[in-house]
Structure formats: structure tokens, C-alpha cells
Protein backbone atom coordinates (compact mmCIF):
# COMPACT_ATOMS: atom_id res chain seq x y z
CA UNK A 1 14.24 67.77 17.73
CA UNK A 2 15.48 66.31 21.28
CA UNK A 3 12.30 64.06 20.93
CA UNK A 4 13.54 62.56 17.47
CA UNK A 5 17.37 62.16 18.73
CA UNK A 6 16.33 60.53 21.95
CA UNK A 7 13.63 58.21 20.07
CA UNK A 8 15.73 57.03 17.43
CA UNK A 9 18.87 56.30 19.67
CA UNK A 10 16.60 54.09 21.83
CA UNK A 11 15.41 52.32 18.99
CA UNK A 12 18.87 52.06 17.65
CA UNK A 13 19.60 50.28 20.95
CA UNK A 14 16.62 48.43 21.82
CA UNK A 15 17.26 46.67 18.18
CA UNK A 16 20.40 46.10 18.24
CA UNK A 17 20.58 43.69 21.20
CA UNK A 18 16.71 42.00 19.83
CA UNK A 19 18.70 41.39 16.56
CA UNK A 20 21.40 39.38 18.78
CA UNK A 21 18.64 36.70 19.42
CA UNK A 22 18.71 34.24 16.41
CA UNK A 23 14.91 34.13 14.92
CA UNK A 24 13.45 36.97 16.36
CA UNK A 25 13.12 39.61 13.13
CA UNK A 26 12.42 43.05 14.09
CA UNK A 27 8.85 43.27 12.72
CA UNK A 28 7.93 40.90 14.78
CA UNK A 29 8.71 43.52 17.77
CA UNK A 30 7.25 46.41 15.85
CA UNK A 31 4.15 44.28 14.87
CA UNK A 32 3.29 43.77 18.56
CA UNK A 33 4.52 47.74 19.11
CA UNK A 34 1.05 48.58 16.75
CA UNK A 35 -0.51 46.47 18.39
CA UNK A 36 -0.04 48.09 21.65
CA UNK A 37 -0.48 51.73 20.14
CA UNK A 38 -3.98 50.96 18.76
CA UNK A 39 -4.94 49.63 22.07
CA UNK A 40 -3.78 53.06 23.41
CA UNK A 41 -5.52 54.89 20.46
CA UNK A 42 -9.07 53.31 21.60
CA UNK A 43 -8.53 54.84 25.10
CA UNK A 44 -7.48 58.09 23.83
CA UNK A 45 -3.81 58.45 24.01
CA UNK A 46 -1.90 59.01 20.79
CA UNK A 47 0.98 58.61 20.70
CA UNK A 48 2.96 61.37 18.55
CA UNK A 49 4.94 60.70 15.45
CA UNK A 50 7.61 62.69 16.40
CA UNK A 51 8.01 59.35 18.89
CA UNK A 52 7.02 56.34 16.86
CA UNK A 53 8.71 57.52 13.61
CA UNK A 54 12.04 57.66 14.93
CA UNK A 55 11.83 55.21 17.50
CA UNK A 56 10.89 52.51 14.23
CA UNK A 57 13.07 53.62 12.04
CA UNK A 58 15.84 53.35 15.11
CA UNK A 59 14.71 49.88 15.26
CA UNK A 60 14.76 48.74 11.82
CA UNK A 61 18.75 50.25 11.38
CA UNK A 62 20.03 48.59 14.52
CA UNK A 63 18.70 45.25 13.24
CA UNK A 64 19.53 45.58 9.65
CA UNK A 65 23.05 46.41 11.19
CA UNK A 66 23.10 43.75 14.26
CA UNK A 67 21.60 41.05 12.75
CA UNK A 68 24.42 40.03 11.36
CA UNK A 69 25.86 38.62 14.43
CA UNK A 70 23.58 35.31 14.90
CA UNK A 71 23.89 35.43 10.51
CA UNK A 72 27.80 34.81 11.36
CA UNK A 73 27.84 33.43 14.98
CA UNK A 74 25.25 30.82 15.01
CA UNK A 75 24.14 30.44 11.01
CA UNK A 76 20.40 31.58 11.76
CA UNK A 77 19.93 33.83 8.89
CA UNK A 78 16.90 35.88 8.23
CA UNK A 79 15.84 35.72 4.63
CA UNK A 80 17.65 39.01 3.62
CA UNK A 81 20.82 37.34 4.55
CA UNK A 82 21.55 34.11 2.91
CA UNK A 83 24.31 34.99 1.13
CA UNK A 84 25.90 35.29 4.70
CA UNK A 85 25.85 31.92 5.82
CA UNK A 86 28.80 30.12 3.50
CA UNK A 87 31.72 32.99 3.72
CA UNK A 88 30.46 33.70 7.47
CA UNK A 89 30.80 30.23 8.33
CA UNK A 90 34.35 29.92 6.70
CA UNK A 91 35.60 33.09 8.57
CA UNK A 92 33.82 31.44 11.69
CA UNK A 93 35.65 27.53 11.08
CA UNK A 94 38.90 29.76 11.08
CA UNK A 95 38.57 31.55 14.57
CA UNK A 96 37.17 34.64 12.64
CA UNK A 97 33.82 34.91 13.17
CA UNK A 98 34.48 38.54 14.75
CA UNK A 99 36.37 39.73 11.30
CA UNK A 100 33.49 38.26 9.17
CA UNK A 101 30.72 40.31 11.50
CA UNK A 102 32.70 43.90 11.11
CA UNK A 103 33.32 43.13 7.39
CA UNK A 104 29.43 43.13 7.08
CA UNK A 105 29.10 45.81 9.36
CA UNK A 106 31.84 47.46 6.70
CA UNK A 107 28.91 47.22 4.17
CA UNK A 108 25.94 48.40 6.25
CA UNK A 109 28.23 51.40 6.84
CA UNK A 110 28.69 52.21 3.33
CA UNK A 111 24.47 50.85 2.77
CA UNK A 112 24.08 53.92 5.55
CA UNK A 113 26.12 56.47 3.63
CA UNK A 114 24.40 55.21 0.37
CA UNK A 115 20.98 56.16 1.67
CA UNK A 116 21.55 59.10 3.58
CA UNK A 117 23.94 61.32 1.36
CA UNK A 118 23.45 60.06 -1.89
CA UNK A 119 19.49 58.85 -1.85
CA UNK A 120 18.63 61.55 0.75
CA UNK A 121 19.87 63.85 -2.01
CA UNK A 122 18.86 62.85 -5.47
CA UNK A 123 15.79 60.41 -3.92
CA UNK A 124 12.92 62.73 -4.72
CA UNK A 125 14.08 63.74 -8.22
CA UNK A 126 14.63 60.79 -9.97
CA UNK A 127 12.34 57.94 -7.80
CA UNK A 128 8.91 59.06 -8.80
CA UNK A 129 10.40 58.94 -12.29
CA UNK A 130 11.46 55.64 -11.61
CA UNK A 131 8.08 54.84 -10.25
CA UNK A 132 5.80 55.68 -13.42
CA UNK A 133 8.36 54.07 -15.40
CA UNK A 134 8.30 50.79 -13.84
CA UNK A 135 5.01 50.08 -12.54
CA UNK A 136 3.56 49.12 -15.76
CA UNK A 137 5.78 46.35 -16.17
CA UNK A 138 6.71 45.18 -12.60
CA UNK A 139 4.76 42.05 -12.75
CA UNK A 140 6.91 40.45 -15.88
CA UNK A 141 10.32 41.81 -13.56
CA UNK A 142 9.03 39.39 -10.98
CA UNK A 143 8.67 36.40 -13.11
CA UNK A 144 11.87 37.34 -14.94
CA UNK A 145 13.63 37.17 -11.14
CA UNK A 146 12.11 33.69 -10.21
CA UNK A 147 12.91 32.46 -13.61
CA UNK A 148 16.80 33.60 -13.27
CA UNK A 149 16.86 32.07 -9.58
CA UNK A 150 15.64 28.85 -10.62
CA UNK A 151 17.54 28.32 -13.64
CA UNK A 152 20.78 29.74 -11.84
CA UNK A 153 20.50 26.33 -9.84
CA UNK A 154 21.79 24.62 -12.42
CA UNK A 155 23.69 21.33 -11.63
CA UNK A 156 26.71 21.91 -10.10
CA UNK A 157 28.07 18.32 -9.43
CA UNK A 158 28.60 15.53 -11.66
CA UNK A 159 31.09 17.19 -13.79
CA UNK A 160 33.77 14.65 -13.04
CA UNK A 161 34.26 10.80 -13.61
CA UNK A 162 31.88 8.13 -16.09
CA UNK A 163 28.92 9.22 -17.14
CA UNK A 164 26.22 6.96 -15.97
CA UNK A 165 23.17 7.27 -13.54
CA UNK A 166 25.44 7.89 -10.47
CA UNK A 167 26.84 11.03 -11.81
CA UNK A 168 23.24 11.83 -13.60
CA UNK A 169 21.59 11.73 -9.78
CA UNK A 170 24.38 13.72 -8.25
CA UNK A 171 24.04 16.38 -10.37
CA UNK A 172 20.56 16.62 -10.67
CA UNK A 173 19.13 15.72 -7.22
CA UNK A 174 20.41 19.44 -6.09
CA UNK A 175 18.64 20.92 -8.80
CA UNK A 176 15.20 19.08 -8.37
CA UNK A 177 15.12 19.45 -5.19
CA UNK A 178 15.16 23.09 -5.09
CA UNK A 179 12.64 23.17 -7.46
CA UNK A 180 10.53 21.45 -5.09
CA UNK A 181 11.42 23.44 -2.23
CA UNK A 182 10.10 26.81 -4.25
CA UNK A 183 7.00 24.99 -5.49
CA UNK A 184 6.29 23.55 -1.81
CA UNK A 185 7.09 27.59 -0.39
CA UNK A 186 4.75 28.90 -2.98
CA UNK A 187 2.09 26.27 -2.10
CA UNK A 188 2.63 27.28 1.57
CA UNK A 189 2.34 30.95 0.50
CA UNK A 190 -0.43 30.55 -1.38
CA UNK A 191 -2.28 29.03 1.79
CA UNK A 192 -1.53 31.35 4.27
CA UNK A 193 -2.08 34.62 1.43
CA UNK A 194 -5.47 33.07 0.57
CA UNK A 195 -6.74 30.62 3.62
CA UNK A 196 -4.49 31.06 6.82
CA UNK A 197 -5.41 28.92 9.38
CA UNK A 198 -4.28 31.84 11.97
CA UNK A 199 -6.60 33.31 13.48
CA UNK A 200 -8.00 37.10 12.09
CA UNK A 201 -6.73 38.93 15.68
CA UNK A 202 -2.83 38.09 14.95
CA UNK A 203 -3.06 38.23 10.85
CA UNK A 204 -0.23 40.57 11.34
CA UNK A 205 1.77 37.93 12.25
CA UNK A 206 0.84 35.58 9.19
CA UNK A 207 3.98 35.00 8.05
CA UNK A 208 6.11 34.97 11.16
CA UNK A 209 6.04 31.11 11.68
CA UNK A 210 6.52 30.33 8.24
CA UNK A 211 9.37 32.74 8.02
CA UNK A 212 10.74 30.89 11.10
CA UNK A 213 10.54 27.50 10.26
CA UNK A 214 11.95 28.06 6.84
CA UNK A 215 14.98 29.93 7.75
CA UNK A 216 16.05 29.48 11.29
CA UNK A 217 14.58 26.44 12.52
CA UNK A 218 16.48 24.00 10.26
CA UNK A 219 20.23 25.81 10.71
CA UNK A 220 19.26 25.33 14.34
CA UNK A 221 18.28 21.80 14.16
CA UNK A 222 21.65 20.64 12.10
CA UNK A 223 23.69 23.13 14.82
CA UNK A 224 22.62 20.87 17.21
CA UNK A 225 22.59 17.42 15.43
CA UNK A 226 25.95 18.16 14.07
CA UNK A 227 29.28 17.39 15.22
CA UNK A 228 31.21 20.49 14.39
CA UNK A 229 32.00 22.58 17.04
CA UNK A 230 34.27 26.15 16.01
CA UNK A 231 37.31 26.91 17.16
CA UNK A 232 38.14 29.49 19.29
CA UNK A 233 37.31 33.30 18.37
CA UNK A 234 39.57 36.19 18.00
CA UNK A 235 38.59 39.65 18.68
CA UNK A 236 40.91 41.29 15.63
CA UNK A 237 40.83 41.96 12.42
CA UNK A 238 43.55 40.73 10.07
CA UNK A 239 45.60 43.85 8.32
CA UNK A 240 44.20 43.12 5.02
CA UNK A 241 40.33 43.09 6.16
CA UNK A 242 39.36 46.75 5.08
CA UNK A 243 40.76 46.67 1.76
CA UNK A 244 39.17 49.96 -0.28
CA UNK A 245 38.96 48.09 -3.66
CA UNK A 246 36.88 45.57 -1.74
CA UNK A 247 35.32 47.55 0.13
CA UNK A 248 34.12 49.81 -3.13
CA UNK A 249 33.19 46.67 -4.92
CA UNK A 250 30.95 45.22 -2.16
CA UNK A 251 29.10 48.40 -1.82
CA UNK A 252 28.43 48.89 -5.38
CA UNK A 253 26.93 45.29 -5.57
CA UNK A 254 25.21 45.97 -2.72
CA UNK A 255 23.81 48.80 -3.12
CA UNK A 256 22.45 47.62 -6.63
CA UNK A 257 21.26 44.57 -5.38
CA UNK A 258 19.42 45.88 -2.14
CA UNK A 259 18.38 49.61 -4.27
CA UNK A 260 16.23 46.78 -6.93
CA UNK A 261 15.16 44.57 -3.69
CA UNK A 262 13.85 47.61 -2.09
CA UNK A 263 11.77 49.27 -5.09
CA UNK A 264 10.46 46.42 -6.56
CA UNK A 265 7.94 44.67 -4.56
CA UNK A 266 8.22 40.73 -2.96
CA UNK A 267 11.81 40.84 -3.79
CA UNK A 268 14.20 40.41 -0.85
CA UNK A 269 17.84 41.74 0.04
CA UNK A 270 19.10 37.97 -0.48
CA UNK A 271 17.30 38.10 -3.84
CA UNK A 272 18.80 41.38 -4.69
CA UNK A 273 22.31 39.96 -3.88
CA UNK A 274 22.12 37.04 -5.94
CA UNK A 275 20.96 39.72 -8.94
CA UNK A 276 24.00 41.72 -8.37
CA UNK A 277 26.53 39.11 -7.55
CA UNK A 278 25.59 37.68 -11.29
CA UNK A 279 25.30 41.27 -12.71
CA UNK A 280 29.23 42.65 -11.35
CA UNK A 281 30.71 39.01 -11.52
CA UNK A 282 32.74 40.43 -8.19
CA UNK A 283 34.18 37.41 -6.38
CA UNK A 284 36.25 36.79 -3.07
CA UNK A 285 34.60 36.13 0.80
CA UNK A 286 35.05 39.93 1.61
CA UNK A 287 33.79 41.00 -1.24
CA UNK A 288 30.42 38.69 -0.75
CA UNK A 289 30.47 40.01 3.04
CA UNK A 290 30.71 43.52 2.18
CA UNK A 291 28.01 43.25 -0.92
CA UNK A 292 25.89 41.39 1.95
CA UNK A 293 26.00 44.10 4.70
CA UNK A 294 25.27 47.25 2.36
CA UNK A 295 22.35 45.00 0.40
CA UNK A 296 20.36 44.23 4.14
CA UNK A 297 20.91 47.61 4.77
CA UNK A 298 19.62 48.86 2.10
CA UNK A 299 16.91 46.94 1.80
CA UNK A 300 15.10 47.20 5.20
CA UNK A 301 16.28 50.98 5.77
CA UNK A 302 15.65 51.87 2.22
CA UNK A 303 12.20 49.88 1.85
CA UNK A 304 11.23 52.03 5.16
CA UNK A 305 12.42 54.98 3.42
CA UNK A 306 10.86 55.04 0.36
CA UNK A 307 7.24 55.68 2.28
CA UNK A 308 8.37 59.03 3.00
CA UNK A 309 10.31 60.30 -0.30
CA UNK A 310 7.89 63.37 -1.53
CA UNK A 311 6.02 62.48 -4.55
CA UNK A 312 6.59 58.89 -4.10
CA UNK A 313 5.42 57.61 -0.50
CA UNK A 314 5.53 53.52 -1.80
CA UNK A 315 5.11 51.15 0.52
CA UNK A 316 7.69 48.01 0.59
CA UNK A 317 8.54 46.06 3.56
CA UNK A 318 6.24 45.57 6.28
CA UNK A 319 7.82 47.71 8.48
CA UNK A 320 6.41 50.41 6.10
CA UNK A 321 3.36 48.95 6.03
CA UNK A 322 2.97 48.95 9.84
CA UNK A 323 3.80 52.96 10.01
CA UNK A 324 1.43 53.56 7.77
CA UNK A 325 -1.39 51.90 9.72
CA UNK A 326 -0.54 54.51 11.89
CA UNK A 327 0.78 57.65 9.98
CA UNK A 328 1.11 58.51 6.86
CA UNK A 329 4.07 60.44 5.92
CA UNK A 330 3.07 64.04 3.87
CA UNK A 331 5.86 66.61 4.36
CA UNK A 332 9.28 67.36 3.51
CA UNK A 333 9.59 67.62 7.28
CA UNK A 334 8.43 64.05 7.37
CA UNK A 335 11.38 63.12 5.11
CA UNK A 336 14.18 64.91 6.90
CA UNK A 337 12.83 63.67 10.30
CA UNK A 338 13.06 60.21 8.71
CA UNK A 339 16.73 60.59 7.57
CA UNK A 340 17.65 62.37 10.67
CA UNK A 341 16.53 59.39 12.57
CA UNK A 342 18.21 57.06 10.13
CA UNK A 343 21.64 59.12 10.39
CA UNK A 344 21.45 58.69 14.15
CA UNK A 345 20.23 55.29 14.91
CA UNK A 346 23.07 54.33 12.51
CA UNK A 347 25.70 55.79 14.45
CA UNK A 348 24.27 54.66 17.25
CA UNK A 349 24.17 50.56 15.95
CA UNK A 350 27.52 50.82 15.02
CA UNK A 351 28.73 51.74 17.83
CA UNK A 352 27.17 48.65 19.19
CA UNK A 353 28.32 45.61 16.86
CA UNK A 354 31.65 45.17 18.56
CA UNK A 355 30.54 45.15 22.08
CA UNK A 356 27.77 42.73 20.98
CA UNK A 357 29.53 40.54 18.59
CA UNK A 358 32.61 40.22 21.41
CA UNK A 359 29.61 39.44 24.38
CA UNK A 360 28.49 36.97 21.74
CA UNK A 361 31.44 34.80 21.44
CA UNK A 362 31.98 34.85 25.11
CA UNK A 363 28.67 33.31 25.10
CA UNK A 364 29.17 31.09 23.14
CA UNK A 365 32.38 30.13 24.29
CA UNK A 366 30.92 29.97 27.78
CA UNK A 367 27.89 27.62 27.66
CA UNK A 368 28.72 26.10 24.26
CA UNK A 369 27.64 26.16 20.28
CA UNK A 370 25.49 23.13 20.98
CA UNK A 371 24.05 24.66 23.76
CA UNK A 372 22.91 27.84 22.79
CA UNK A 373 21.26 26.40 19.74
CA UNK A 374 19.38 24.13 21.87
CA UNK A 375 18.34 27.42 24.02
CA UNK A 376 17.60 29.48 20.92
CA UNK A 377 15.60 26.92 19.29
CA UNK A 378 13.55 26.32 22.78
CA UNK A 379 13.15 30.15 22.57
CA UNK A 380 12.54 30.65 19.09
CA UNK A 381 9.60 28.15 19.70
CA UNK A 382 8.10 29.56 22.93
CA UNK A 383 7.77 32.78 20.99
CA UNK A 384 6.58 31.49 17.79
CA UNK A 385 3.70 29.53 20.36
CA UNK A 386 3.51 33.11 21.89
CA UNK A 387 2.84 35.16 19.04
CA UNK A 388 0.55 33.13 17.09
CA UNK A 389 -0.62 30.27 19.21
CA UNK A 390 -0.68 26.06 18.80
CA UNK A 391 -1.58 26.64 15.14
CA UNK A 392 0.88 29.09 14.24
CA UNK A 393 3.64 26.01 15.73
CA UNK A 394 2.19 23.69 13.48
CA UNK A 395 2.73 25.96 10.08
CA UNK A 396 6.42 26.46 11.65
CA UNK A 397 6.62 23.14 11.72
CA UNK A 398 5.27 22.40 8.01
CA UNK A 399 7.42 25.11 7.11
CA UNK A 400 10.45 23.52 8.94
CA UNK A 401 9.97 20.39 6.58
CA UNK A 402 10.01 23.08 3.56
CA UNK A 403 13.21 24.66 4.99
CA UNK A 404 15.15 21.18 5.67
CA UNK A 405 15.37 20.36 1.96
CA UNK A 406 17.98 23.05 1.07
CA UNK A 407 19.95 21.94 4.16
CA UNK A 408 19.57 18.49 3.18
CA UNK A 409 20.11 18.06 -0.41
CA UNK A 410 22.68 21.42 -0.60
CA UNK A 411 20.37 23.62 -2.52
CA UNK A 412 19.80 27.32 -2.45
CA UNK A 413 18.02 28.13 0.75
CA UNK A 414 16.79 30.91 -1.25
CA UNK A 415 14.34 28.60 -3.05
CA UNK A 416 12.17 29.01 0.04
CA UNK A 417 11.14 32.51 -0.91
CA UNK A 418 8.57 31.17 -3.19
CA UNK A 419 6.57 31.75 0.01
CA UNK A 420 6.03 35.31 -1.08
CA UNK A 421 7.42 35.41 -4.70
CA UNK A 422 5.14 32.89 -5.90
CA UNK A 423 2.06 34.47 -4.99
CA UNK A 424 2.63 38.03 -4.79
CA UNK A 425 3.74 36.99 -8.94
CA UNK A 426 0.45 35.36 -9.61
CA UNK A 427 -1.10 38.33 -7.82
CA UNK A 428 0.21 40.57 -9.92
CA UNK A 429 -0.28 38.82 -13.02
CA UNK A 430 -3.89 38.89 -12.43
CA UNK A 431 -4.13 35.34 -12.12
CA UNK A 432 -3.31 34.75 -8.49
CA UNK A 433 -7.26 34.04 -7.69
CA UNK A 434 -7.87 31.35 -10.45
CA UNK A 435 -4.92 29.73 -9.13
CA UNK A 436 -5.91 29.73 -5.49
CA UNK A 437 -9.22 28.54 -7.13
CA UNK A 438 -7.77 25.62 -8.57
CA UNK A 439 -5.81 24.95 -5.63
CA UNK A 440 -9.34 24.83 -3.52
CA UNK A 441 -8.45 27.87 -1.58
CA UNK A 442 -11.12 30.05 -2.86
């Protein structure tokens, strides 16, 4: 039992300050982790799951919980945490970056209790249930989510003044250009799924420099082309930050939103959000924050979780996928080891966000917003070259063009996921093959 406390606090900890670095996503980390322990597993050391369990699932809490800082900070979002980037960057504009990072945390909190005392309970009754009721018909869900992204990108401009082309092209421009953005994701998906130019000894890191140059690379590049610079940061939070009918709100939204992201396979937290922002109608900045926190959460913990749940043991999210490689969950003991770990690492990572966040802005404040993006994005690059080599920077850099139209035109940055939806949909569908065939991929 000492073994599982120590573990998971030092994941808890190692993670949380990792998730402090814009770009670099926890799998990443545990990818090379596997790596490592299969190289130790050929000259006969194994290492025990009483370690690795709890020192992953540590990991994956303290970045669904830290992560949030560069998501508020430095607008470098992670896929899971679009939604983030408008109502963090209005709270950041106003000198309260700090507020906007502990109303998140606010959520994860609430994810944490979500998944612990209320999933941890009633988790293996109803989810196998769930399971055979579902699977069947999980394919059409998928297409029914893509459908309802892309058609919730309906023009939002052009409302006002003559009609005429002027006001035609402002209103649709947006909307075509996400469009494109999905298509040219799910083209980019369907190449690395099908045909990756990566080489076979770092296919576990397929997706990192696509993931990369989609999300982070292009908030980067317009941090540092930009003019804006943000005021000033305060380290408190206004009296009416923690209200409990917000508070509530968000975590019901979120906890729908990241509960459906987590079951259902290729759908993400930020997908899951956008689901249950249209399905509650809930609006307001906190409300979004605190909806956002218990969502990412709840889906990277709760994807992870779901592996060990008796009679279920699915596997969503790669950092499921990775454990599994290695061990594969049987036991009730399994399942309260897991939660134990989760339970601990969470305490742990909370503890952490306002020491971090503050050492953040002071930072920041010290070398400059300009400056650390330029140092992030020379980082972010030396590890993407790292990881996965000169070809792996040249899909970043494909994927970068991908990423800029959302940033560009003022589309959904969401539309990028077509990276994964798209295929994973066709894949599903049974048709995924004929269109890789058609595509010349096959």
C-alpha cells in the first residue's frame, strides 16, 4: 500500500510541472516510459504494477489538472481543451489569468469527486450495461457527432447591414473554411492511420507531431507575431468566483460532456464540451471554465479508468492503451488500487496548481509573453525533432498549415479533430479501407 501512495504522489508531481510546458501532452512522457520498461523487460527486470499503475495514473491526474495553466497562461491548448482558450483569454486580458486557472481547477475538483465517489461506486453496475447497449450502434453516434460539429458552424457574421456579396463572404468564409480544415485533418489522419511516413520503431508516437502542429504550434506562432501583450496578473480571486450555482452547473455539463467523450471512442473532452454546452444551454465565462475543468478531467482520468472497471475493462485513450501493453487489469483489487491512486494523485495536483500557476506568471512577467512563446515554440520543436525525427517535423509542419486556418479565418479549432474522427468513423463504418483505397493509401 506504501508502494501505491508513494507511486502515485510522484506521478502526481512529476505531471504536474510536465503539464506547465505548453505542447508537451502527458502521453508523450508515458509513451517513452513503455518504451523504457520493455527495454527493461528484455533484460529481465519487471517492473511491478503495484509501481507503474499508480505512478501512470498519478501522471495522467496531475496533467489533466495542470494543464490548464499554459491552456490559460499562454493559449497552447491541448485538444481536450479548446473551449478554454476564449473565456481564459478574457480573464487573462483583465489581469486574471490566476482566477480563470483555479476556476478550472474548480471543475477538475468536482471531475475528481465525480469519478471517485460517484463512478467508483455505481461504475461496475451500470457500465457493462451501458457497454452491450451501445456498441452496436456506436459507429452512427460518431457520424451523428461530426455531423452536429460541422453544422453547429453555421455562419455567424453577416447578420447586419445590405445584403450583397460582402456580407455573403463574411458570413460564409468562417464556415467554409472550417469545413476545409476537418476535411484537410481527416486527409492527414487518414495518411498517418493508413501510410505514416514515421518510421515503425516510434509508431507510438504517430500522432504526436500532428497533434502538435495542429494545436499548439499556430497559438504559438500568432503569440509571437502579435502585438498584444497582457496586463499585469493578480494572484486573487474575486469574491464572486466560487459561486455554488455555477459551480453545480459547470460540473453537470462537464461531467456529461467528458462521461460521453470518455465511453465513446475517437471523441475528445473538447468534443464532449461542445455536446453538453448545446445539450444544458448553460452560459456565462465561469460557467464554460468550470464545465471545461471537470470535462478534461473526466475524460483523461475516466478514459484511464474505464480499463479497470470489472466486467468492462474498455480501452479509450492512449494512456489506456499503453498500460495495457504492459498489464492488463483483472481484479477488483486492480480497480481499488486504480481509484486509490486516482484519489491521491488528485490531492496531490491540487495542491500544486497555485504554486505553479503563481511561478508561471512570474515567468512570464519576468522574461516576457513574447519571449516565452518564442522559447516554447523552439522547445516544442526540438522535442517534436526528438521524438520522431526530421520526418516527424515535416508532418508538424503540414499539420501547422492545417491548424493556422481556424486561427486565421476565426473558425472552430475543433474542426482539426477530423484527424482522428474522420477515420476512426470510416473505420468503424466498415468503409475506412475502400476509402484509403481510393485515396491511394492502400
Amino acid at each position: 500500500m506504501i508502494t501505491v501512495v508513494v507511486c502515485s504522489i510522484i506521478g502526481a508531481a512529476v505531471s504536474s510541472v510536465l503539464a506547465c510546458v505548453p505542447g508537451l501532452h502527458v502521453y508523450n512522457v508515458l509513451a517513452l516510459l513503455i518504451v523504457g520498461i520493455h527495454v527493461l523487460g528484455g533484460h529481465g527486470l519487471v517492473l511491478p504494477q503495484e509501481v507503474f499503475v499508480p505512478f501512470a495514473a498519478g501522471m495522467i491526474v496531475g496533467y489533466s489538472m495542470l494543464n490548464t495553466i499554459p491552456s490559460v497562461l499562454l493559449a497552447a491548448p491541448d485538444e481536450s481543451a479548446l473551449f478554454t482558450v476564449l473565456p481564459g483569454q478574457k480573464y487573462l486580458m483583465r489581469g486574471r489569468g490566476y482566477e480563470g486557472v483555479m476556476l478550472t481547477t474548480a471543475g477538475g475538483i468536482a471531475g475528481l469527486i465525480l469519478l471517485v465517489f460517484v463512478l467508483g461506486v455505481i461504475g461496475p453496475k451500470i457500465l457493462p450495461l451501458g457497454r452491450v447497449v451501445f456498441s452496436p450502434h456506436t459507429h452512427w453516434i460518431i457520424w451523428c457527432v461530426i455531423s452536429f460539429m460541422l453544422m453547429s458552424e453555421w455562419p455567424r457574421e453577416g447578420r447586419l447591414g445590405p445584403a450583397g456579396w460582402t456580407k455573403f463572404r463574411e458570413a460564409w468564409t468562417p464556415l467554409s473554411m472550417g469545413l476545409l480544415t476537418f476535411l484537410l485533418s481527416g486527409l492527414l489522419g487518414f495518411i498517418l492511420f493508413y501510410r505514416s511516413p514515421l518510421p515503425p520503431e516510434i509508431a507510438f508516437q504517430n500522432l504526436m507531431p500532428a497533434f502538435v502542429g495542429l494545436f499548439t504550434m499556430p497559438w504559438l506562432l500568432m503569440n509571437i507575431v502579435s502585438n498584444v501583450t497582457p496586463p499585469p496578473q493578480t494572484h486573487v480571486t474575486s469574491s464572486e468566483t466560487f459561486s455554488c450555482s455555477e459551480i453545480l452547473k459547470g460540473t453537470f455539463a462537464g461531467g456529461l460532456g467528458g462521461g460521453f467523450a470518455a465511453f465513446f471512442p475517437a471523441i475528445t473532452g473538447g468534443v464532449g464540451a461542445l455536446l453538453a454546452g448545446a445539450a444544458t444551454a448553460w452560459r456565462g465565462d465561469r460557467v464554460f471554465l468550470v464545465s471545461q475543468g471537470t470535462s478534461k478531467l473526466v475524460y483523461y482520468v475516466g478514459g484511464l479508468l474505464l480499463l479497470f472497471v470489472p466486467g468492462l475493462h474498455i480501452t479509450r485513450g492512449a494512456g489506456a492503451w499503453m498500460i495495457k501493453s504492459l498489464y492488463l487489469p483483472q481484479t477488483w483489487h486492480d480497480y481499488y488500487m486504480v481509484l486509490a491512486s486516482i484519489a491521491i494523485a488528485g490531492a496531490v495536483s491540487v495542491l500544486l496548481v497555485s504554486p505553479l500557476a503563481k511561478a508561471s506568471i512570474a515567468i512570464i512577467a519576468r522574461f516576457g509573453y513574447h519571449q516565452i512563446s518564442i522559447i516554447c515554440l523552439i522547445l516544442i520543436v526540438g522535442l517534436v525533432t526528438g521524438f520522431t525525427g526530421i520526418t516527424g517535423a515535416f508532418v508538424m509542419l503540414v499539420a501547422m498549415g492545417i491548424g493556422l486556418l481556424p486561427v486565421l479565418y476565426g473558425t472552430r479549432r475543433m474542426n482539426c479533430l477530423g484527424i482522428i474522427l474522420l477515420p476512426i468513423a470510416c473505420n468503424m463504418s466498415g468503409v475506412g479501407p475502400t476509402v484509403a483505397g481510393w485515396l491511394g493509401l492502400m
